[in-house]
PDB file of N, CA and C in Angstrom:
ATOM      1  N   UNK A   1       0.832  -1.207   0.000  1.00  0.00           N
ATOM      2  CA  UNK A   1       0.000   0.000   0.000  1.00  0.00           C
ATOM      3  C   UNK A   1       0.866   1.256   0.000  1.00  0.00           C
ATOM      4  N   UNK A   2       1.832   1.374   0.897  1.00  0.00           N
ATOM      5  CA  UNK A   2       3.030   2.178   1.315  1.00  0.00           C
ATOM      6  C   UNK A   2       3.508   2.965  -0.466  1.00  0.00           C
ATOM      7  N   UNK A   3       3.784   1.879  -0.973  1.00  0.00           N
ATOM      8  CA  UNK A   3       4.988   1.997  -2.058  1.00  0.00           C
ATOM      9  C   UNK A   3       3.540   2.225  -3.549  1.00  0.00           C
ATOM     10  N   UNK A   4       2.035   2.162  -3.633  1.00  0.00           N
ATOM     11  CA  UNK A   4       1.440   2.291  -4.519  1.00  0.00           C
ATOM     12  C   UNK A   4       1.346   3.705  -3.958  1.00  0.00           C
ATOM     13  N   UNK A   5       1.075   4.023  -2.900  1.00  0.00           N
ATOM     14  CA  UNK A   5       0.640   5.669  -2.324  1.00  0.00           C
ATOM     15  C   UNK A   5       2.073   6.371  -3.239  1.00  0.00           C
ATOM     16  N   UNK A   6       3.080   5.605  -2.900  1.00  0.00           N
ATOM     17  CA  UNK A   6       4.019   6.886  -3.448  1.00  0.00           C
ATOM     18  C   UNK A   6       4.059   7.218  -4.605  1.00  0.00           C
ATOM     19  N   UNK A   7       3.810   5.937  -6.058  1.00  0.00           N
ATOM     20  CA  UNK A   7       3.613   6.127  -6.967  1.00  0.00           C
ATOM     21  C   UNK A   7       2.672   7.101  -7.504  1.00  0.00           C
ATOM     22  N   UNK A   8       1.766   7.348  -6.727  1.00  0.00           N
ATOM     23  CA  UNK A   8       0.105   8.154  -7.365  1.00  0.00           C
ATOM     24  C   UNK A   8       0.932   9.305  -7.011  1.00  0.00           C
ATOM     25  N   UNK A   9       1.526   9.468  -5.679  1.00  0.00           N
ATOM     26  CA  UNK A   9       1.818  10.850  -5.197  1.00  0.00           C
ATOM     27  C   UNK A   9       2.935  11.779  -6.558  1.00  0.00           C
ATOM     28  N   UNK A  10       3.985  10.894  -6.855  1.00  0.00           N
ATOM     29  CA  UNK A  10       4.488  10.644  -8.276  1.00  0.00           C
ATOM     30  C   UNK A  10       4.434  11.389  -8.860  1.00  0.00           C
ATOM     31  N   UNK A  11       3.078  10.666  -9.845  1.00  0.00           N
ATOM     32  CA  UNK A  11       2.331  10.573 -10.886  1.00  0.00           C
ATOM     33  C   UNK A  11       1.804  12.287 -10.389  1.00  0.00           C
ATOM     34  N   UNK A  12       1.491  12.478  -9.637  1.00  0.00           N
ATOM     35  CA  UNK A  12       0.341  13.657  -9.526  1.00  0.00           C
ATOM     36  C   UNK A  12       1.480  15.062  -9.431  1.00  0.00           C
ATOM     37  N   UNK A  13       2.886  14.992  -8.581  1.00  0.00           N
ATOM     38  CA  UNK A  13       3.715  15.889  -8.482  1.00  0.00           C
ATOM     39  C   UNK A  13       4.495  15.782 -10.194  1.00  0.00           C
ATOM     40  N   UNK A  14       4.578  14.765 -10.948  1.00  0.00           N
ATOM     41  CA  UNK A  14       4.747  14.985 -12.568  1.00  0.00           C
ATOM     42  C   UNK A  14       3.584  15.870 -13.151  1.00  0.00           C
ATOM     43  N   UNK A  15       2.580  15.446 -13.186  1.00  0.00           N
ATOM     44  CA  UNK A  15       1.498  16.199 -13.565  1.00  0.00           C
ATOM     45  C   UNK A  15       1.381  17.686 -13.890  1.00  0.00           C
ATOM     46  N   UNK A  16       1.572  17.968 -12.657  1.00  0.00           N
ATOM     47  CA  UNK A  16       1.492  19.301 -11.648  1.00  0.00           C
ATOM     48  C   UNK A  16       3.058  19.846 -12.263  1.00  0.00           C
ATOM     49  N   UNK A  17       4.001  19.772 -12.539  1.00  0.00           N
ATOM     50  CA  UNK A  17       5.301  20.056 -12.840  1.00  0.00           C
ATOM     51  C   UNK A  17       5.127  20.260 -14.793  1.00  0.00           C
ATOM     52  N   UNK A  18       4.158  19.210 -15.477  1.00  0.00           N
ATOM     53  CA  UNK A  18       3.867  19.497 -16.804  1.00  0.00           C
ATOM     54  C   UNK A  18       3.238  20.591 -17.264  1.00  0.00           C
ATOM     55  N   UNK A  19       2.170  20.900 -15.990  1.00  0.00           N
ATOM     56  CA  UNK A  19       1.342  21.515 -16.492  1.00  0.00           C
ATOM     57  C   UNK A  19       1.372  22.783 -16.091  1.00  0.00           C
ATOM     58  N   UNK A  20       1.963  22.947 -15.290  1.00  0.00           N
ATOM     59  CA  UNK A  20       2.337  24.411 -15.220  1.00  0.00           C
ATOM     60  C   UNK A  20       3.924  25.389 -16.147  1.00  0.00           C
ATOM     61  N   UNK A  21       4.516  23.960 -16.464  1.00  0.00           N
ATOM     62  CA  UNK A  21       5.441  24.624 -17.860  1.00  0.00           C
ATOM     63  C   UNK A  21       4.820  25.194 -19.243  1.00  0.00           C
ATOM     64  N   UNK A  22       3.321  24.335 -19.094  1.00  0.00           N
ATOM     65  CA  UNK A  22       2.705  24.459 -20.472  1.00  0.00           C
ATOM     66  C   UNK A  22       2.314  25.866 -20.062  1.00  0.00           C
ATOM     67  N   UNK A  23       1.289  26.178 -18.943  1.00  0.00           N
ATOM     68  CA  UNK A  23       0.900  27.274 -18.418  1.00  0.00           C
ATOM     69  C   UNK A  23       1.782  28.369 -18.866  1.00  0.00           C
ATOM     70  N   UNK A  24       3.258  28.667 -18.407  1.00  0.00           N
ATOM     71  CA  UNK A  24       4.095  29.410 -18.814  1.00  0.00           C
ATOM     72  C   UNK A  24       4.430  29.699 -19.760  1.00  0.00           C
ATOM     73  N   UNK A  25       4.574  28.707 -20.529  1.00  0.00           N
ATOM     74  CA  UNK A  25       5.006  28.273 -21.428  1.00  0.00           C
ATOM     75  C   UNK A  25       3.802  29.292 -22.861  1.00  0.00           C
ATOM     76  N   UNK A  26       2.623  28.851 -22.414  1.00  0.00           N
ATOM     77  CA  UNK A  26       1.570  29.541 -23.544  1.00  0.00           C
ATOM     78  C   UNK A  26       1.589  31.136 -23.070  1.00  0.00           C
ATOM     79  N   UNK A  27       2.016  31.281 -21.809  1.00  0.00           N
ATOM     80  CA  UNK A  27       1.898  32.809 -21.982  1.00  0.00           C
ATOM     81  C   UNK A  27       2.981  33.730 -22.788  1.00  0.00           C
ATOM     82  N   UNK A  28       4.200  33.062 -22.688  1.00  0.00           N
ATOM     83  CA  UNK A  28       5.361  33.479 -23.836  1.00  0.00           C
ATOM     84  C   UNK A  28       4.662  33.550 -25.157  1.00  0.00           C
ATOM     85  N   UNK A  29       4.346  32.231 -25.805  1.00  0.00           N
ATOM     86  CA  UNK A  29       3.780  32.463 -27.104  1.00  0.00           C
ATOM     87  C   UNK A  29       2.393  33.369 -27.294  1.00  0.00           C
ATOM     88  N   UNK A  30       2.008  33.503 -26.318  1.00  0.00           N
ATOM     89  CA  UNK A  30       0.697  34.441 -26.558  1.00  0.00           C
ATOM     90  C   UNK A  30       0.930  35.671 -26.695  1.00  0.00           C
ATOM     91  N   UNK A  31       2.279  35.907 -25.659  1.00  0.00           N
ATOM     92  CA  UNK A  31       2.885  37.480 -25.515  1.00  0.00           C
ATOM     93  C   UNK A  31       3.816  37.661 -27.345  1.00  0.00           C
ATOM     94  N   UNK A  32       4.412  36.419 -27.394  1.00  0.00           N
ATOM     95  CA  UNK A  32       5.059  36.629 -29.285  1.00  0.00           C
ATOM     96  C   UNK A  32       4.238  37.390 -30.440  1.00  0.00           C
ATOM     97  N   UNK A  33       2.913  36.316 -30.243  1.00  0.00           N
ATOM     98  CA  UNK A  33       2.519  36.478 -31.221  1.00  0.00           C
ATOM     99  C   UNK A  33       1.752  37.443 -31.042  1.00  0.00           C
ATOM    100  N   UNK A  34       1.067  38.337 -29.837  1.00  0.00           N
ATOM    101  CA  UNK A  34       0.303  39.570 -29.987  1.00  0.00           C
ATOM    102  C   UNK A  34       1.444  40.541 -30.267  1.00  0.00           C
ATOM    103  N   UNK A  35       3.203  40.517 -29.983  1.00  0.00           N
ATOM    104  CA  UNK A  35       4.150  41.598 -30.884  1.00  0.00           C
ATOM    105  C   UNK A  35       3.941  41.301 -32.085  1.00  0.00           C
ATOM    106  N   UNK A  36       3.725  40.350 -32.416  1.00  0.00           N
ATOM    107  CA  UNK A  36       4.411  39.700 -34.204  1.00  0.00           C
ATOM    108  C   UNK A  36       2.883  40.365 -35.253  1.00  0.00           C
ATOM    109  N   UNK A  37       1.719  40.377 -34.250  1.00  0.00           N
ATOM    110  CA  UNK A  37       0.792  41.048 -34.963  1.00  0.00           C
ATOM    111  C   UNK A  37       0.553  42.059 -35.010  1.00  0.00           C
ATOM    112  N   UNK A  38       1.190  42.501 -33.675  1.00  0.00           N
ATOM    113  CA  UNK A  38       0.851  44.526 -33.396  1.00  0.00           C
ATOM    114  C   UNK A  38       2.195  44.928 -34.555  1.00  0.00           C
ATOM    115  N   UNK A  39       3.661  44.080 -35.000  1.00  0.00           N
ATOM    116  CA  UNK A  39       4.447  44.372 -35.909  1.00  0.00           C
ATOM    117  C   UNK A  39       3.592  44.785 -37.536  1.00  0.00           C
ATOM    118  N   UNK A  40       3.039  43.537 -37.711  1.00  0.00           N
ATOM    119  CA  UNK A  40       2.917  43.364 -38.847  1.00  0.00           C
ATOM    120  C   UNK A  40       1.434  44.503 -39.405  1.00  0.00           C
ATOM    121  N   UNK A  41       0.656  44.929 -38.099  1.00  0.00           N
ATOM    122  CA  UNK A  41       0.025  45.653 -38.237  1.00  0.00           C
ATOM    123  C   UNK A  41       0.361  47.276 -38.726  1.00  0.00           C
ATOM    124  N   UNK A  42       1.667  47.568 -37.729  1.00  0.00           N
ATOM    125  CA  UNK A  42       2.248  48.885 -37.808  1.00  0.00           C
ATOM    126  C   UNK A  42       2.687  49.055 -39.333  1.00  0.00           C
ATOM    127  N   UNK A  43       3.255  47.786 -39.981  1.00  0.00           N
ATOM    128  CA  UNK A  43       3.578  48.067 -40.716  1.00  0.00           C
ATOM    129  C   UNK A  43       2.573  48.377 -42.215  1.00  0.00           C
ATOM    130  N   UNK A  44       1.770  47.716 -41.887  1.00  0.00           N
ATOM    131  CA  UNK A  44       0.441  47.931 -43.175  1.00  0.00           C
ATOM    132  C   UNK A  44      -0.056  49.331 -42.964  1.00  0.00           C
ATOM    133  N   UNK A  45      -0.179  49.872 -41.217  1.00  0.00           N
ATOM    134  CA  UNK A  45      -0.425  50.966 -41.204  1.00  0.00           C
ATOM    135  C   UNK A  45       0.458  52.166 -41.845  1.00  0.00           C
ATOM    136  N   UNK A  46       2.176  51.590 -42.058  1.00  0.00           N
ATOM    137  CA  UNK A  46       3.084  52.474 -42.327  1.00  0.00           C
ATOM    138  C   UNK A  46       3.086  52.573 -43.934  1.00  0.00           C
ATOM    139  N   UNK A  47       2.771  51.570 -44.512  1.00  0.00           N
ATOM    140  CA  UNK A  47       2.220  51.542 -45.892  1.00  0.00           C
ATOM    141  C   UNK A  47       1.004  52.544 -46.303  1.00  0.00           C
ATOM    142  N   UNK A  48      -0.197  52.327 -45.832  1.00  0.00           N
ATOM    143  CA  UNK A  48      -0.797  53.304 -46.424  1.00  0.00           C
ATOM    144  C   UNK A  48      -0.784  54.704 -46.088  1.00  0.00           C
ATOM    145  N   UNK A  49       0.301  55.193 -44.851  1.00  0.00           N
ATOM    146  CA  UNK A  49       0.332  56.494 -44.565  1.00  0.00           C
ATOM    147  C   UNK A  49       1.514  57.208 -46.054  1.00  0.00           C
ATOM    148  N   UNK A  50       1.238  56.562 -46.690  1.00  0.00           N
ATOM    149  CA  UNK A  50       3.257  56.779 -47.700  1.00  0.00           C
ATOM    150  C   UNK A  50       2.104  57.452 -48.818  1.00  0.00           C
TER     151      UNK A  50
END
């Protein structure tokens, strides 16, 4: 019983360690790609000011 408890405990501290890299992890790419669009925006805007 001892040694299955530790496994779940494990299993659940892996979990918990995945899923909060992803967490982080999507806020980087969320923060990229709202520059990469506010970029690509400025620049269409810099186009039709010409």
């Amino acid at each position: 019983m001892h040694k299955r408890a530790q496994s779940i405990i494990e299993y659940v501290l892996l979990f918990v360690i995945v899923a909060s890299a992803i967490i982080v992890t999507n806020k980087y790419i969320s923060r990229s790609m709202n520059a990469r669009l506010k970029q690509i925006q400025e620049e269409l805007n810099y186009k039709d000011n010409k």
